[in-house]
PDB file of N, CA and C in Angstrom:
ATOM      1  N   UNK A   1      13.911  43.269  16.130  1.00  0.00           N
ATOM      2  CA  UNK A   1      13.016  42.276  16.687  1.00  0.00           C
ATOM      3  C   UNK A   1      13.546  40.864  16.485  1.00  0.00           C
ATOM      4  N   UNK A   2      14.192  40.501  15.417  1.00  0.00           N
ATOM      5  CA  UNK A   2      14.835  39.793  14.971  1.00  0.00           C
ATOM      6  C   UNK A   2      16.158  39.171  15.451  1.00  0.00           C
ATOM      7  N   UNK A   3      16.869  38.373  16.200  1.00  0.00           N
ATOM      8  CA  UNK A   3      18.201  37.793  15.935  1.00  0.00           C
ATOM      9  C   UNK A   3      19.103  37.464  14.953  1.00  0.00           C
ATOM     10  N   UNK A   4      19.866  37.519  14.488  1.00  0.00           N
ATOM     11  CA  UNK A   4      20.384  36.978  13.575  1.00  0.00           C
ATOM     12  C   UNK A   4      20.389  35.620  12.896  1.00  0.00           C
ATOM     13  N   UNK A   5      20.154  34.648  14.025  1.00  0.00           N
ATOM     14  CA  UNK A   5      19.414  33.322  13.481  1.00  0.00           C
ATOM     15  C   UNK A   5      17.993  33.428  13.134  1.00  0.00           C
ATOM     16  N   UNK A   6      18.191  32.888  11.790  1.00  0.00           N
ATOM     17  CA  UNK A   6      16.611  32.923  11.322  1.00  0.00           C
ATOM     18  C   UNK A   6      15.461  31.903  12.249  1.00  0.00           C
ATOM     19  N   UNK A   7      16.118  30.922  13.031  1.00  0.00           N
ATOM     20  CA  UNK A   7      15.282  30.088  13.756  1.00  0.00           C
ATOM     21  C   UNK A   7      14.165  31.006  14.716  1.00  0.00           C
ATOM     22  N   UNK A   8      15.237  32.523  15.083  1.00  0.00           N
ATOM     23  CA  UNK A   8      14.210  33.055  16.057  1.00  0.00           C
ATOM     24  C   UNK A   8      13.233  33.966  14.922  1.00  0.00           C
ATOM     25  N   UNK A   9      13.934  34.246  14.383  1.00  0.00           N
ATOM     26  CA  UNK A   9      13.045  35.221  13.471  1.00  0.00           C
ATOM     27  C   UNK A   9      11.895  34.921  12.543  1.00  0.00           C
ATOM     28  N   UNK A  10      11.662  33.635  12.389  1.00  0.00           N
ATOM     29  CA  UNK A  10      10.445  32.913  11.886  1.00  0.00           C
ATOM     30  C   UNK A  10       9.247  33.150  12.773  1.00  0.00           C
ATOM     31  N   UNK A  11       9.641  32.413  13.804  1.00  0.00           N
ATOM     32  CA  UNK A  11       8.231  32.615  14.845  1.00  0.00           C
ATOM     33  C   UNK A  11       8.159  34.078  14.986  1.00  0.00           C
ATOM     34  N   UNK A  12       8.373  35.160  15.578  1.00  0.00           N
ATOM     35  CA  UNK A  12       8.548  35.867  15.676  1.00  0.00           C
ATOM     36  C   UNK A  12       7.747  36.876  14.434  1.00  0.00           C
ATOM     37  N   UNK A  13       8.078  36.441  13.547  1.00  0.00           N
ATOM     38  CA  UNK A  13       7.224  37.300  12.118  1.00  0.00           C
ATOM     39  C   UNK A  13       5.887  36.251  11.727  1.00  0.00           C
ATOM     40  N   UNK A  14       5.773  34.959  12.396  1.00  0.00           N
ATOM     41  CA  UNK A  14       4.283  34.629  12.153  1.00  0.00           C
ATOM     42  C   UNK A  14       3.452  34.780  13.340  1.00  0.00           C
ATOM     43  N   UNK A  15       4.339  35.594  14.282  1.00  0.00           N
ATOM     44  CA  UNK A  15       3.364  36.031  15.753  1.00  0.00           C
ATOM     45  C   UNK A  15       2.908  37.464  15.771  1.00  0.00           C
ATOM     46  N   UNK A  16       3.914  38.157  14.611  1.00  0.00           N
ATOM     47  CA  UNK A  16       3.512  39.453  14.178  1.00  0.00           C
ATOM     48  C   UNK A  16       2.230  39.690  13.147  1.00  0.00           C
ATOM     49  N   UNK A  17       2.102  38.633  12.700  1.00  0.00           N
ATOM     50  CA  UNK A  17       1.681  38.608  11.470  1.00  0.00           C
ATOM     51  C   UNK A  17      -0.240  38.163  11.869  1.00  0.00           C
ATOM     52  N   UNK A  18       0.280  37.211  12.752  1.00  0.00           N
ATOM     53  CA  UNK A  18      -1.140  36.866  13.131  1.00  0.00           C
ATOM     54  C   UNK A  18      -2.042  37.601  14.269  1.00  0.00           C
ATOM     55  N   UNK A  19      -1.247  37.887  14.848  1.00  0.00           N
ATOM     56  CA  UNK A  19      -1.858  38.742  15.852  1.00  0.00           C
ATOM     57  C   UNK A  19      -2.209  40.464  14.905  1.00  0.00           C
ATOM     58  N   UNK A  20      -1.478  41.073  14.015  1.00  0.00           N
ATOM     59  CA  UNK A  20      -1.901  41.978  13.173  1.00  0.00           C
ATOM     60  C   UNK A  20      -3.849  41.268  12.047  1.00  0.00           C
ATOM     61  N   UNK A  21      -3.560  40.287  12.001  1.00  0.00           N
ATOM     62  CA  UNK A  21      -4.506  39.845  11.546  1.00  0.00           C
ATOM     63  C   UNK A  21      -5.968  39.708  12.898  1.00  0.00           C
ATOM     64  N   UNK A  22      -6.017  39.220  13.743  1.00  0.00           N
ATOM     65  CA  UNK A  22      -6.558  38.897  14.804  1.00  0.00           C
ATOM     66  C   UNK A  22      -7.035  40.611  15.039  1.00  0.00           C
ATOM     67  N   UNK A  23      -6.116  41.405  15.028  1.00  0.00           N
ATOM     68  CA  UNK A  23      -6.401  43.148  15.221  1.00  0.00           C
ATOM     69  C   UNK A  23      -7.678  43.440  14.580  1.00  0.00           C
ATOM     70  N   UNK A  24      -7.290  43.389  12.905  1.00  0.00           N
ATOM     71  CA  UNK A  24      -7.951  43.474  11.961  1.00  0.00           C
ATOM     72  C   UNK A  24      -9.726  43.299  12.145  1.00  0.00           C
ATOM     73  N   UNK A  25     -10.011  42.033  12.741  1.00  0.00           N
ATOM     74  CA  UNK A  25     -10.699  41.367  12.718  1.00  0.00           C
ATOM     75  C   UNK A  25     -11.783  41.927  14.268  1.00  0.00           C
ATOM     76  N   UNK A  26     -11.085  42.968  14.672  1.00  0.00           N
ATOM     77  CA  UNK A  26     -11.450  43.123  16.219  1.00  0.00           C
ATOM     78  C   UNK A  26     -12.172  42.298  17.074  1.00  0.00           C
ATOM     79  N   UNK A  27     -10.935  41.434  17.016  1.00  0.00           N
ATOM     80  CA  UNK A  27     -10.971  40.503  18.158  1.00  0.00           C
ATOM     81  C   UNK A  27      -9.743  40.595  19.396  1.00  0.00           C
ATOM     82  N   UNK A  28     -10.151  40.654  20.308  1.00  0.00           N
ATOM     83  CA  UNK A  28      -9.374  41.101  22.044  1.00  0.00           C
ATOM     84  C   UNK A  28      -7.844  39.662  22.125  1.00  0.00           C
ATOM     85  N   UNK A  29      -8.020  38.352  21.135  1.00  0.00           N
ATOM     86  CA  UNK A  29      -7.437  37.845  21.448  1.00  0.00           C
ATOM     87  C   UNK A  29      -6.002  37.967  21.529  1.00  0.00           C
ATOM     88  N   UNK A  30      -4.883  37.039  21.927  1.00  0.00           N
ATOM     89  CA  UNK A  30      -3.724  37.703  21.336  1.00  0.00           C
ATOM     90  C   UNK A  30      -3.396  36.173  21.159  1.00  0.00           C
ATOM     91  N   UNK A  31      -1.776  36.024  20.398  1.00  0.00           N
ATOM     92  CA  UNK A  31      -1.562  34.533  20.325  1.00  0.00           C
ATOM     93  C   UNK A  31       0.220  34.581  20.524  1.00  0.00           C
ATOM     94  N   UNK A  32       0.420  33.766  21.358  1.00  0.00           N
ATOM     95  CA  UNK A  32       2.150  33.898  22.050  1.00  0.00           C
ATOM     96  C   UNK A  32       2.665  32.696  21.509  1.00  0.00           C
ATOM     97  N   UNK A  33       3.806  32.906  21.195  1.00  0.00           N
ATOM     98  CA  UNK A  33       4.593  31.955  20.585  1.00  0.00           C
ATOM     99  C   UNK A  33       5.432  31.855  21.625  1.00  0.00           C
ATOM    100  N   UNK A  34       6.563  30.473  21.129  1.00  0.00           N
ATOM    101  CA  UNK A  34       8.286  30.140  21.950  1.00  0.00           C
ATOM    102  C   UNK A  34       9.101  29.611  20.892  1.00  0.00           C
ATOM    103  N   UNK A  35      10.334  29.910  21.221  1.00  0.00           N
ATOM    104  CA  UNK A  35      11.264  29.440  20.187  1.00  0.00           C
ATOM    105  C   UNK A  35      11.598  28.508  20.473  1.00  0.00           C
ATOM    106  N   UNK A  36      11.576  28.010  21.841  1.00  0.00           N
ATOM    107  CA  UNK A  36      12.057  27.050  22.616  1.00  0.00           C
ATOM    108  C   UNK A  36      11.226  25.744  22.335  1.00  0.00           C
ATOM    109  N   UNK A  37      12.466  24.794  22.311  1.00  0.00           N
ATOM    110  CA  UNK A  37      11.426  23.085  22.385  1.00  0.00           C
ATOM    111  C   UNK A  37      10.506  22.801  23.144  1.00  0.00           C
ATOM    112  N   UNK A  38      10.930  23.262  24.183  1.00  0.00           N
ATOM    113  CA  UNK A  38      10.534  23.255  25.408  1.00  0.00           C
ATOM    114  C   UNK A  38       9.710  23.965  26.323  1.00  0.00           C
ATOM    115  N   UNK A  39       9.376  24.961  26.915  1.00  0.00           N
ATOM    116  CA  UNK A  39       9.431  25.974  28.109  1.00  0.00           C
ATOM    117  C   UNK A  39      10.071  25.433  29.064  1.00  0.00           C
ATOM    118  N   UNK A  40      10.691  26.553  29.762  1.00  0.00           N
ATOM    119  CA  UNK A  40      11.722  26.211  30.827  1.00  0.00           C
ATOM    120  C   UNK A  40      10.870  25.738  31.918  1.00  0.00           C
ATOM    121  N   UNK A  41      10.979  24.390  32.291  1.00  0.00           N
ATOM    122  CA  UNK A  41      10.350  23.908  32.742  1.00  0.00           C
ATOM    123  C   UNK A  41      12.256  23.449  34.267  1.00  0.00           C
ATOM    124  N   UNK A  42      11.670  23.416  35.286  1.00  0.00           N
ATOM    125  CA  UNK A  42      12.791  22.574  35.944  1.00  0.00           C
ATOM    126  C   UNK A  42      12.130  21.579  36.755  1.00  0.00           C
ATOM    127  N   UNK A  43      10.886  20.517  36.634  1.00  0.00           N
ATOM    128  CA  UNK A  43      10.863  19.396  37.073  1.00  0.00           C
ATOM    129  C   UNK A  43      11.506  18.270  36.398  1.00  0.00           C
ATOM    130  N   UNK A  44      12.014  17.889  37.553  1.00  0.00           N
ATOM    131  CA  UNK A  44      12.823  16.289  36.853  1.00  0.00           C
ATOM    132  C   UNK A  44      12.379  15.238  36.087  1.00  0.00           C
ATOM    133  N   UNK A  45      10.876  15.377  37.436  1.00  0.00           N
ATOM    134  CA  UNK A  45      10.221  13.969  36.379  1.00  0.00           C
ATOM    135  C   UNK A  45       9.745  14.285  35.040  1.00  0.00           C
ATOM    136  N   UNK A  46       9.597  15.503  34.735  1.00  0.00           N
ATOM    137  CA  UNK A  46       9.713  15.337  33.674  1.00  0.00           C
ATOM    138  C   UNK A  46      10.643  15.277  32.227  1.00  0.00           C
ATOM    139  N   UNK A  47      12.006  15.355  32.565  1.00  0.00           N
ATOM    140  CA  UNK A  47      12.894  15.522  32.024  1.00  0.00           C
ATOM    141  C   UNK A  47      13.209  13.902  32.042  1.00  0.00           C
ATOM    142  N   UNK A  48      13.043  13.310  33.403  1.00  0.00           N
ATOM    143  CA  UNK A  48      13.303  11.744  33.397  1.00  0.00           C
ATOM    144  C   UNK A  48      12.208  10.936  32.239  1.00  0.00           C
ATOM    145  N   UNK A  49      11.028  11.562  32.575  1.00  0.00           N
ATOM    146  CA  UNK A  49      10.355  10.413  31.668  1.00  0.00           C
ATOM    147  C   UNK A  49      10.337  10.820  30.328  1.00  0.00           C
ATOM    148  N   UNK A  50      10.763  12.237  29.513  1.00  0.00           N
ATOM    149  CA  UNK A  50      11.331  12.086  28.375  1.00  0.00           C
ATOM    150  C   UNK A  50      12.806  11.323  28.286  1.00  0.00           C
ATOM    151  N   UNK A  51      13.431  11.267  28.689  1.00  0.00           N
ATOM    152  CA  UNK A  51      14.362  10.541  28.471  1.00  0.00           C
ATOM    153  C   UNK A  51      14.431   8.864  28.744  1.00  0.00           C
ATOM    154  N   UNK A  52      13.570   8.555  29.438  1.00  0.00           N
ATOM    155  CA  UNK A  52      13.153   6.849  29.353  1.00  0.00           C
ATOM    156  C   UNK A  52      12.923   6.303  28.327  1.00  0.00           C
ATOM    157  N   UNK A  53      11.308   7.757  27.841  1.00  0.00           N
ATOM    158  CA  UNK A  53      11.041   7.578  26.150  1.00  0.00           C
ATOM    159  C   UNK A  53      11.379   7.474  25.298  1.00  0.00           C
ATOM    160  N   UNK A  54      12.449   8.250  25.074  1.00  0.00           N
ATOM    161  CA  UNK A  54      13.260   8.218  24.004  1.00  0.00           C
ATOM    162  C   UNK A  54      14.326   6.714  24.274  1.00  0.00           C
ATOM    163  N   UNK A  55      14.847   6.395  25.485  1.00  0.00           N
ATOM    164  CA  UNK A  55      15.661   5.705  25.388  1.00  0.00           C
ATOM    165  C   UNK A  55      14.664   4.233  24.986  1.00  0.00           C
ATOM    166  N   UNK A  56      14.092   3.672  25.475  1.00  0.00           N
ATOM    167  CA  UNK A  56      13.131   2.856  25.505  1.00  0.00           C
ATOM    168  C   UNK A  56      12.891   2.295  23.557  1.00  0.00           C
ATOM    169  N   UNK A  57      12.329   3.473  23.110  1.00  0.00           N
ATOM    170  CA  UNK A  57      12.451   3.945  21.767  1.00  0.00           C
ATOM    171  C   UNK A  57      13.389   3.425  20.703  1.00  0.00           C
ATOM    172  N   UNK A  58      14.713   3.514  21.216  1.00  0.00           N
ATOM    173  CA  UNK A  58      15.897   3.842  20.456  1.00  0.00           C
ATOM    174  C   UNK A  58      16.204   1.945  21.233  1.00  0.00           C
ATOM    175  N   UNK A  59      16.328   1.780  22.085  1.00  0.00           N
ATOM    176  CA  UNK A  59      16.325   0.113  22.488  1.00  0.00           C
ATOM    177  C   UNK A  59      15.384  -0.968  21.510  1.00  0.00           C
ATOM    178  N   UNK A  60      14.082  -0.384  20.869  1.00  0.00           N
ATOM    179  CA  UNK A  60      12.999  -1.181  20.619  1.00  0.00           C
ATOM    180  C   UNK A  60      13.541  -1.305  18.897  1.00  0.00           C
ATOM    181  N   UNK A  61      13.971  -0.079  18.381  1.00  0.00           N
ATOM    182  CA  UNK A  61      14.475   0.256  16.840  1.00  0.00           C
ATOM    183  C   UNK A  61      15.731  -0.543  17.109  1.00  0.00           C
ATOM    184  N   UNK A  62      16.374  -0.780  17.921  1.00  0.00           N
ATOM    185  CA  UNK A  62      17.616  -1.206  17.565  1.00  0.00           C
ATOM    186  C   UNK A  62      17.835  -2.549  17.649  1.00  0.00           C
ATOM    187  N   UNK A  63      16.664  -3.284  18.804  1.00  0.00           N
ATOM    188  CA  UNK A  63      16.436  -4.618  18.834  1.00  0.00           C
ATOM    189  C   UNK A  63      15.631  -5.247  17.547  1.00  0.00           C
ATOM    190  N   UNK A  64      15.334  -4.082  16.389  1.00  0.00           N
ATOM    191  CA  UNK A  64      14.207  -4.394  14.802  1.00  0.00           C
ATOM    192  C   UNK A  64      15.212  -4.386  14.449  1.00  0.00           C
ATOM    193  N   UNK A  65      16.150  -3.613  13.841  1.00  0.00           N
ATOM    194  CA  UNK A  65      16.988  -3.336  12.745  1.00  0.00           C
ATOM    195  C   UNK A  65      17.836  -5.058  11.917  1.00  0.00           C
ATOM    196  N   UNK A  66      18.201  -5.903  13.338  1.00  0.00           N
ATOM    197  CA  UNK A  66      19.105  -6.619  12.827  1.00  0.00           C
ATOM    198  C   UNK A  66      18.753  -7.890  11.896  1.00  0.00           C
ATOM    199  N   UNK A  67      17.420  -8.060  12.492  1.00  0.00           N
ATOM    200  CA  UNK A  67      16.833  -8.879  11.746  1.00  0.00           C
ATOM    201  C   UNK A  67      16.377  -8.717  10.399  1.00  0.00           C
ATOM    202  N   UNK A  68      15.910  -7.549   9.801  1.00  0.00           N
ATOM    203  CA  UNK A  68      15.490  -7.325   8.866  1.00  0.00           C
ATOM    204  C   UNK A  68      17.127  -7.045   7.484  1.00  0.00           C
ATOM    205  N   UNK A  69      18.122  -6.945   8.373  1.00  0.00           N
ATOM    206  CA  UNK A  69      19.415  -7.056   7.785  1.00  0.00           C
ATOM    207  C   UNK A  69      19.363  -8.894   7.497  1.00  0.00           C
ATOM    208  N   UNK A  70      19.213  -9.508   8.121  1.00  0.00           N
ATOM    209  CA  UNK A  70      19.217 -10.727   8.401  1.00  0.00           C
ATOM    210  C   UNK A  70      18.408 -11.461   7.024  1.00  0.00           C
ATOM    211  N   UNK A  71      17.259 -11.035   7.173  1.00  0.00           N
ATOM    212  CA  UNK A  71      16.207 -11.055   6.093  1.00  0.00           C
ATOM    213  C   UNK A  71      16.777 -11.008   4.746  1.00  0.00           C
ATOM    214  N   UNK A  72      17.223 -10.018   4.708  1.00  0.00           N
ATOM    215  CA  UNK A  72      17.882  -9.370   3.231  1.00  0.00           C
ATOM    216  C   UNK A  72      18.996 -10.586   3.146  1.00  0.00           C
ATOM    217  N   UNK A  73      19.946 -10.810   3.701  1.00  0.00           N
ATOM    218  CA  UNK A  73      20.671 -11.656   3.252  1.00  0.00           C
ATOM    219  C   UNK A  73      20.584 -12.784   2.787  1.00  0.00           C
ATOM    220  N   UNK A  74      19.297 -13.523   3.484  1.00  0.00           N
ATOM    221  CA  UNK A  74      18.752 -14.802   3.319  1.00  0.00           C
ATOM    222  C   UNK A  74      18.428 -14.886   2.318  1.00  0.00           C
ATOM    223  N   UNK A  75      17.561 -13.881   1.647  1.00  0.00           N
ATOM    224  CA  UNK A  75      16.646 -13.557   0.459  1.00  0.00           C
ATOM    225  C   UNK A  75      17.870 -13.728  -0.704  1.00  0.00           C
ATOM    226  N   UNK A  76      18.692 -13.175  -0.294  1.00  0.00           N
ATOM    227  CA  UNK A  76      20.209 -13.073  -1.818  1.00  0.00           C
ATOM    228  C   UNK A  76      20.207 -14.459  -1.639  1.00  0.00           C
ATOM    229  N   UNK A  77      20.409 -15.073  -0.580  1.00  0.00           N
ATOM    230  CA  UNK A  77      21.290 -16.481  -0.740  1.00  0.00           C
ATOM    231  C   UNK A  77      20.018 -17.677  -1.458  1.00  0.00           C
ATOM    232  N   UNK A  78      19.104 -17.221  -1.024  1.00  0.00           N
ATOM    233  CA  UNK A  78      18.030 -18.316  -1.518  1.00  0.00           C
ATOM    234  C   UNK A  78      18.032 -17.656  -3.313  1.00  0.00           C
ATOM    235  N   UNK A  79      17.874 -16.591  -3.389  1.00  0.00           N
ATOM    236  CA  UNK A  79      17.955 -16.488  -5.246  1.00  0.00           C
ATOM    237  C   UNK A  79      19.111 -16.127  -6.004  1.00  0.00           C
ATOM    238  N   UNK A  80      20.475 -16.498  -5.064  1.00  0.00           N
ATOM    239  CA  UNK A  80      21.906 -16.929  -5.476  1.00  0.00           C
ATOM    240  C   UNK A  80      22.329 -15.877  -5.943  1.00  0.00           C
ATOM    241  N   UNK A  81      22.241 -14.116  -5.390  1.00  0.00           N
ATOM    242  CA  UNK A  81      22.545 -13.222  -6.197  1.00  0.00           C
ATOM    243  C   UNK A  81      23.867 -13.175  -5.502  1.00  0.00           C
ATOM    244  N   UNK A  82      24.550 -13.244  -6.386  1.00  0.00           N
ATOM    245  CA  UNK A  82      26.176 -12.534  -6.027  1.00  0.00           C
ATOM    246  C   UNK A  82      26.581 -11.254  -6.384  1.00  0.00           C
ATOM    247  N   UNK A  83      27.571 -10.423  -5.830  1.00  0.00           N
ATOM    248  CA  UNK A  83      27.868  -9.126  -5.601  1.00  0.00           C
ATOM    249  C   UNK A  83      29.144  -9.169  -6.371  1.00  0.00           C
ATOM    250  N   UNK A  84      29.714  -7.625  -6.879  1.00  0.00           N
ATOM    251  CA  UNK A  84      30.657  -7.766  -7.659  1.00  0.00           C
ATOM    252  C   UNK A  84      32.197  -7.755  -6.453  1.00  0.00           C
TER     253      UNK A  84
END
């Protein structure tokens, strides 16, 4: 039932596990798992507007970062710490 990567074999034994429980309990439900990030999905737009997101994201962190480098330095020079 298992792959050799444990990534699949996790879900896989808590979909066994819960649905054996759910049995127990006689209840009709069942509960489906994916290993996948995703589901195979093939619309674009949505593949486009995760990737705006993320890029957008990674533009906003990278336009923070320099200043707060900036910060730090100021801070040494105003309480004169020198480095070895």
């Amino acid at each position: 039932m298992c792959s050799v990567e444990p990534v699949n074999c996790y879900p896989v034994l808590v979909n066994i596990i819960s649905n054996t429980l759910l049995r127990l309990s006689n209840c009709t439900a069942r509960i489906r798992i994916w290993s996948e990030v995703f589901s195979r999905t093939q619309s674009t737009d949505l593949k486009n507007h995760i990737f705006f997101n993320c890029l957008s994201y990674l533009l906003v962190l990278a336009a923070g970062l320099p200043p707060l480098f900036a910060v730090s330095s100021m801070e040494d020079y105003k309480v004169k710490s020198m480095s070895c």
